[in-house]
PDB file of N, CA and C in Angstrom:
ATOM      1  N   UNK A   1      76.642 -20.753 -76.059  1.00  0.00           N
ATOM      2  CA  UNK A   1      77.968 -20.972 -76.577  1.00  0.00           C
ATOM      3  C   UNK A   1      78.252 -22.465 -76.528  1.00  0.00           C
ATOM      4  N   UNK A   2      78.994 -23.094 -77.673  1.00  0.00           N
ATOM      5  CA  UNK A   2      79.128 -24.630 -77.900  1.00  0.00           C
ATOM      6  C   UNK A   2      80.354 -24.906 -77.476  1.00  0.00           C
ATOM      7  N   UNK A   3      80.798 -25.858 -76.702  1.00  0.00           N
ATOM      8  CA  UNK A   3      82.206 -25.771 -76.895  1.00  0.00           C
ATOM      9  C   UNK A   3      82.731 -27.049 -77.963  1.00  0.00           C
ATOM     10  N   UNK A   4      83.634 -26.851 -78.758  1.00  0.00           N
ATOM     11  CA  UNK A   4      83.944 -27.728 -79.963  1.00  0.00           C
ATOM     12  C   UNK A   4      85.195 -28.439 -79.346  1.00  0.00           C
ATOM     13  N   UNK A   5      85.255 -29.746 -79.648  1.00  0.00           N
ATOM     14  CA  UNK A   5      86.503 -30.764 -79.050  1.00  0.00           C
ATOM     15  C   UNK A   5      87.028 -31.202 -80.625  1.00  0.00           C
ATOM     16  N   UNK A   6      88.169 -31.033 -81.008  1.00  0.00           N
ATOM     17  CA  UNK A   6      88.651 -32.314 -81.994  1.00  0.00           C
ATOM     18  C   UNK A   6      89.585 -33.208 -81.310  1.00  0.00           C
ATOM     19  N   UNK A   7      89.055 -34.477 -81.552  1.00  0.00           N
ATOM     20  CA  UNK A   7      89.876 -35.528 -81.190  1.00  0.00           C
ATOM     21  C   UNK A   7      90.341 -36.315 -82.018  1.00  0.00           C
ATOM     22  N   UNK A   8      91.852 -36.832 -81.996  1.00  0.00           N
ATOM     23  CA  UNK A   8      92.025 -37.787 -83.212  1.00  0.00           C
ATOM     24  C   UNK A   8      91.819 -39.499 -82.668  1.00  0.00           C
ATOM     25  N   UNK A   9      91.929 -39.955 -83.312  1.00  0.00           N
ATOM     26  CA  UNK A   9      91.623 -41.053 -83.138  1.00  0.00           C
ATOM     27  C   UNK A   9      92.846 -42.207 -83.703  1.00  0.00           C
ATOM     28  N   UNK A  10      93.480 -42.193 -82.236  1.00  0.00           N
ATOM     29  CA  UNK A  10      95.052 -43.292 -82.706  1.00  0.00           C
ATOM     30  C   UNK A  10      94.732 -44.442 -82.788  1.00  0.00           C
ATOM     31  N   UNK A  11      95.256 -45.403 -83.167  1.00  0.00           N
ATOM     32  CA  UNK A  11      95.698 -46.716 -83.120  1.00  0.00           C
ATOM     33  C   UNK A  11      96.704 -46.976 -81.722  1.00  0.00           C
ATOM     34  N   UNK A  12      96.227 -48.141 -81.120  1.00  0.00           N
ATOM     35  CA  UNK A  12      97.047 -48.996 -80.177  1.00  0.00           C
ATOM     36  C   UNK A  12      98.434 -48.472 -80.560  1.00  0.00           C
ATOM     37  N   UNK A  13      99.139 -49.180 -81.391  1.00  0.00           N
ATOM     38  CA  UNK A  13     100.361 -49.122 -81.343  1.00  0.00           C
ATOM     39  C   UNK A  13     101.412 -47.844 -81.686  1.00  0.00           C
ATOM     40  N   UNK A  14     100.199 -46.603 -82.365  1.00  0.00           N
ATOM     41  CA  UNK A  14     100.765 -45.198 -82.093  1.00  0.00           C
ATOM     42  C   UNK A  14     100.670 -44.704 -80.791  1.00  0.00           C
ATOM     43  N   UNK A  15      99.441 -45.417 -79.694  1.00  0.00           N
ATOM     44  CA  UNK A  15      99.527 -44.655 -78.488  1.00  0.00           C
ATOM     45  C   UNK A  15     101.096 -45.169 -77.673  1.00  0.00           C
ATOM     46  N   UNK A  16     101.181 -46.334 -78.158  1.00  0.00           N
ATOM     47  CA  UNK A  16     102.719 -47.281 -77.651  1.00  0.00           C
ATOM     48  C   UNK A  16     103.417 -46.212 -77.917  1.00  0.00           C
ATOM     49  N   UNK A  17     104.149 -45.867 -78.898  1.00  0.00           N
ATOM     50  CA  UNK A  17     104.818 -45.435 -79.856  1.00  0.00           C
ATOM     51  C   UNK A  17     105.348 -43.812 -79.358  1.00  0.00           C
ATOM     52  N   UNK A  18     103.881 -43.211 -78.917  1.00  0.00           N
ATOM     53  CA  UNK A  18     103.694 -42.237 -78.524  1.00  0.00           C
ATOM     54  C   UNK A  18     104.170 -42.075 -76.930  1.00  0.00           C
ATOM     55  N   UNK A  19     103.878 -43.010 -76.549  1.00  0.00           N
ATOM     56  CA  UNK A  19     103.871 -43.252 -74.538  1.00  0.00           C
ATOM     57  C   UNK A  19     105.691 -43.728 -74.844  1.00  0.00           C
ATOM     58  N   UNK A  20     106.304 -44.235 -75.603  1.00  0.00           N
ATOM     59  CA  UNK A  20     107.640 -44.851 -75.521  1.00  0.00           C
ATOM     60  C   UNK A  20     108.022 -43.660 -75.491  1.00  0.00           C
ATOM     61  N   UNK A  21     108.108 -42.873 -76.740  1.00  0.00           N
ATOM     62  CA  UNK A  21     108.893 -41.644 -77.089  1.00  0.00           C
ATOM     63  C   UNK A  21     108.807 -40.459 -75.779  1.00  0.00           C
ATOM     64  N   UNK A  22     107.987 -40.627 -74.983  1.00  0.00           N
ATOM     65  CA  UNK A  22     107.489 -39.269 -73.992  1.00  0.00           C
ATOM     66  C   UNK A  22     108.429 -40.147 -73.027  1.00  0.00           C
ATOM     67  N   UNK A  23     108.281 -41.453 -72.674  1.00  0.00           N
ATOM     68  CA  UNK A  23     109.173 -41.563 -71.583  1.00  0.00           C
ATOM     69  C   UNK A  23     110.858 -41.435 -71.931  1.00  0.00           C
ATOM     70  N   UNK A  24     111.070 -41.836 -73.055  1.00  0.00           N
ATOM     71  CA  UNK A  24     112.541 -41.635 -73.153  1.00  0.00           C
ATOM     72  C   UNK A  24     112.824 -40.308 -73.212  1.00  0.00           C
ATOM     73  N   UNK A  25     112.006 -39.322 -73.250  1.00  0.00           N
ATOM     74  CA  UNK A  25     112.583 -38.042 -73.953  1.00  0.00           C
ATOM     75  C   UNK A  25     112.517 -37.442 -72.337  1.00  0.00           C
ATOM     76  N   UNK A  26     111.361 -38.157 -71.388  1.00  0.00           N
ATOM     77  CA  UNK A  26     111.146 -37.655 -69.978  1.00  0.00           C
ATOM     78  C   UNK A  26     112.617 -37.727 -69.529  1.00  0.00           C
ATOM     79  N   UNK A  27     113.101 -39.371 -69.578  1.00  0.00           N
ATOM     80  CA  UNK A  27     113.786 -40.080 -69.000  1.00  0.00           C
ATOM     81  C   UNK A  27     115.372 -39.039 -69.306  1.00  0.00           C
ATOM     82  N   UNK A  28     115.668 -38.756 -70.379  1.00  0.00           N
ATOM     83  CA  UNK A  28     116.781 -38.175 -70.915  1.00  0.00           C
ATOM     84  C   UNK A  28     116.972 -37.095 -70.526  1.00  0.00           C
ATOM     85  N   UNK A  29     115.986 -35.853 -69.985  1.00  0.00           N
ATOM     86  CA  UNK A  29     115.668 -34.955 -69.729  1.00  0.00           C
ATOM     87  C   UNK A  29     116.224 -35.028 -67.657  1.00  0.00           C
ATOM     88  N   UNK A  30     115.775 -35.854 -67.102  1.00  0.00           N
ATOM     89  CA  UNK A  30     115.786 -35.962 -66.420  1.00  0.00           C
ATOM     90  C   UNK A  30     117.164 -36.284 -65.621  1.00  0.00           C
ATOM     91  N   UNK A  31     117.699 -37.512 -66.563  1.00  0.00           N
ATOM     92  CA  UNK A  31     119.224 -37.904 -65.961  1.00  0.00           C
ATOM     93  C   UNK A  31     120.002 -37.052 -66.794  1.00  0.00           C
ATOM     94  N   UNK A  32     120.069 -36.030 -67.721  1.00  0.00           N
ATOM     95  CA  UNK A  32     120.540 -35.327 -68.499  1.00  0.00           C
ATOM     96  C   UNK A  32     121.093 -34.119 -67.342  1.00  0.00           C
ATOM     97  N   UNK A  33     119.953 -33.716 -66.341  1.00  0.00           N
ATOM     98  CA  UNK A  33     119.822 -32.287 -65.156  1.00  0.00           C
ATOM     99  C   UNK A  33     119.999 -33.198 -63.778  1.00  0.00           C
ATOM    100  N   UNK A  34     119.734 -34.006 -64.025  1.00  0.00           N
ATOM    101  CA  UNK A  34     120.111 -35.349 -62.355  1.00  0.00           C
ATOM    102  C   UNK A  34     121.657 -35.700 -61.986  1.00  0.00           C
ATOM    103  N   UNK A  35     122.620 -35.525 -63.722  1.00  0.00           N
ATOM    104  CA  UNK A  35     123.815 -35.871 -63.543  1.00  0.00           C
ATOM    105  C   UNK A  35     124.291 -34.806 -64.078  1.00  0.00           C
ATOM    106  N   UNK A  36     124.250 -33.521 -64.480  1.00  0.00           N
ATOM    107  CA  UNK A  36     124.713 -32.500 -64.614  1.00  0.00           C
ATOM    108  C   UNK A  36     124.659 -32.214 -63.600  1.00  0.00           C
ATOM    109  N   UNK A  37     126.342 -30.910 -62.942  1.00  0.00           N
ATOM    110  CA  UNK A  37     126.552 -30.291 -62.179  1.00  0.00           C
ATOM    111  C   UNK A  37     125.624 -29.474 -62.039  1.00  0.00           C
ATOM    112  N   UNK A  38     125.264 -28.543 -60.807  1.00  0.00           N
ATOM    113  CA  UNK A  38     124.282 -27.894 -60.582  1.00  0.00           C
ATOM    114  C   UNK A  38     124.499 -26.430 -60.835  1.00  0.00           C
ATOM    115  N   UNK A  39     125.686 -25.881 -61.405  1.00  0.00           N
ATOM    116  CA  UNK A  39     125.850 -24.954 -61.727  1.00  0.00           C
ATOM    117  C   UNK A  39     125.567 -24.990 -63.305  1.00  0.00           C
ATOM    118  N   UNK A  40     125.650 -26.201 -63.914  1.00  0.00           N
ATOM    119  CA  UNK A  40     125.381 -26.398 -65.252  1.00  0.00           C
ATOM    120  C   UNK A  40     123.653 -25.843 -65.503  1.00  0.00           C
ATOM    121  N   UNK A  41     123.221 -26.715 -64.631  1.00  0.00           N
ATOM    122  CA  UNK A  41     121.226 -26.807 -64.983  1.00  0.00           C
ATOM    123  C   UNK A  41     121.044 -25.397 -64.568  1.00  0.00           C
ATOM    124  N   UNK A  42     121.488 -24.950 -63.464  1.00  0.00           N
ATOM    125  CA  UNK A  42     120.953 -23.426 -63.011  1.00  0.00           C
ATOM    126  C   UNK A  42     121.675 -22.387 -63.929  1.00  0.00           C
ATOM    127  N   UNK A  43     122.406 -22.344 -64.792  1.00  0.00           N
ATOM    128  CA  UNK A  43     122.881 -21.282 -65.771  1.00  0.00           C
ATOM    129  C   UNK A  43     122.329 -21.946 -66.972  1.00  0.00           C
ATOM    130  N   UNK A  44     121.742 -22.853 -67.280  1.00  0.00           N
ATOM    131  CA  UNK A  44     120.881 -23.232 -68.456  1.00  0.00           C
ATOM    132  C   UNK A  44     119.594 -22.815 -68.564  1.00  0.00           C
ATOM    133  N   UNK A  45     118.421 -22.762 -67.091  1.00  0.00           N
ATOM    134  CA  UNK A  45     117.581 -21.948 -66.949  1.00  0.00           C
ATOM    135  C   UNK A  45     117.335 -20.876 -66.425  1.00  0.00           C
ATOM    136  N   UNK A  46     118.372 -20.129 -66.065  1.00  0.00           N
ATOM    137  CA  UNK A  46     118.158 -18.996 -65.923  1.00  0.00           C
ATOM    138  C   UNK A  46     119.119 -18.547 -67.135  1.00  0.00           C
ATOM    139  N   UNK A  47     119.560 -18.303 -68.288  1.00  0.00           N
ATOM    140  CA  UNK A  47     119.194 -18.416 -69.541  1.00  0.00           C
ATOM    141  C   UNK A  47     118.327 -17.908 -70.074  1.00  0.00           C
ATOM    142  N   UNK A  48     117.630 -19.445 -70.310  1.00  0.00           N
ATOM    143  CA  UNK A  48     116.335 -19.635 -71.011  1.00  0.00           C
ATOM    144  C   UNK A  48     115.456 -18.795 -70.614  1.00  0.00           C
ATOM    145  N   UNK A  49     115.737 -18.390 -69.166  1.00  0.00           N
ATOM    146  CA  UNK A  49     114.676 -17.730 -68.529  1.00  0.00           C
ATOM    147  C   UNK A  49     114.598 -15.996 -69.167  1.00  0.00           C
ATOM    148  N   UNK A  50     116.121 -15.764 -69.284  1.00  0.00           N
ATOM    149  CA  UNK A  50     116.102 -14.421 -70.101  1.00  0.00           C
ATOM    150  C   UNK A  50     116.144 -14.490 -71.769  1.00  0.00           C
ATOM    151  N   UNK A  51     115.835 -15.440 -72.430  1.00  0.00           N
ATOM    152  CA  UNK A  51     115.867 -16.035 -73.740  1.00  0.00           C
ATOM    153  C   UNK A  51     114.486 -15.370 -74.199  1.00  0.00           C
ATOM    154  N   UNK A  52     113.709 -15.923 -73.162  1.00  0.00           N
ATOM    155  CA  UNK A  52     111.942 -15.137 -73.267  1.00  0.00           C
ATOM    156  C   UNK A  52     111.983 -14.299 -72.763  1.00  0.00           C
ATOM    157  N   UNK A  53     112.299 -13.523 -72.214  1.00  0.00           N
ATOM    158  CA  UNK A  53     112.225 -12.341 -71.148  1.00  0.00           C
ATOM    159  C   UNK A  53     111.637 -12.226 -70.102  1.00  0.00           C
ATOM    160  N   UNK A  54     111.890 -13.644 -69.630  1.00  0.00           N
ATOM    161  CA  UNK A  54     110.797 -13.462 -68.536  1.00  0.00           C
ATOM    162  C   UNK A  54     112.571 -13.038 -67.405  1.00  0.00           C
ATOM    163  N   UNK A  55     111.631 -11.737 -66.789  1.00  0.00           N
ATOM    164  CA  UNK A  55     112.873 -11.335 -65.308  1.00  0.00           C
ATOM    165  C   UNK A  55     113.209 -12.073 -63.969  1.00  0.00           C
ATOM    166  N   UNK A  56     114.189 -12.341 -63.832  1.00  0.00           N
ATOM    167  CA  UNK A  56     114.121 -13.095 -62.941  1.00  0.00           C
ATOM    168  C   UNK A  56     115.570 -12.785 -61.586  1.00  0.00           C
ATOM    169  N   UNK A  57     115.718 -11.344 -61.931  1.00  0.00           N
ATOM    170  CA  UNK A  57     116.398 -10.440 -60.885  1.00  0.00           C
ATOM    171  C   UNK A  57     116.177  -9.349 -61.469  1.00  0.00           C
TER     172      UNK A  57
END
């Protein structure tokens, strides 16, 4: 059995581009649930959590 890889092949300034966008979206994500009340973030994923069905009582 072979195992098959595709890889693309970026340019410098798409990996920039790419590494900028992941940290701001980290970054936003983060102080978005860091400065939300904690009753806010915990009724947002447990939610989501029944959105998929995953059980979680």
């Amino acid at each position: 059995m072979t195992a098959r890889t595709n890889s693309a092949s970026l340019s410098i300034s798409q990996r920039v581009a790419a590494g900028l966008t992941l940290l701001f979206v980290g970054a936003t994500l983060f102080f978005a649930v860091g400065l939300s009340s904690m009753a806010v973030a915990h009724n947002t994923a447990h939610d989501t959590r029944h959105s998929i069905g995953f059980p979680c009582h």
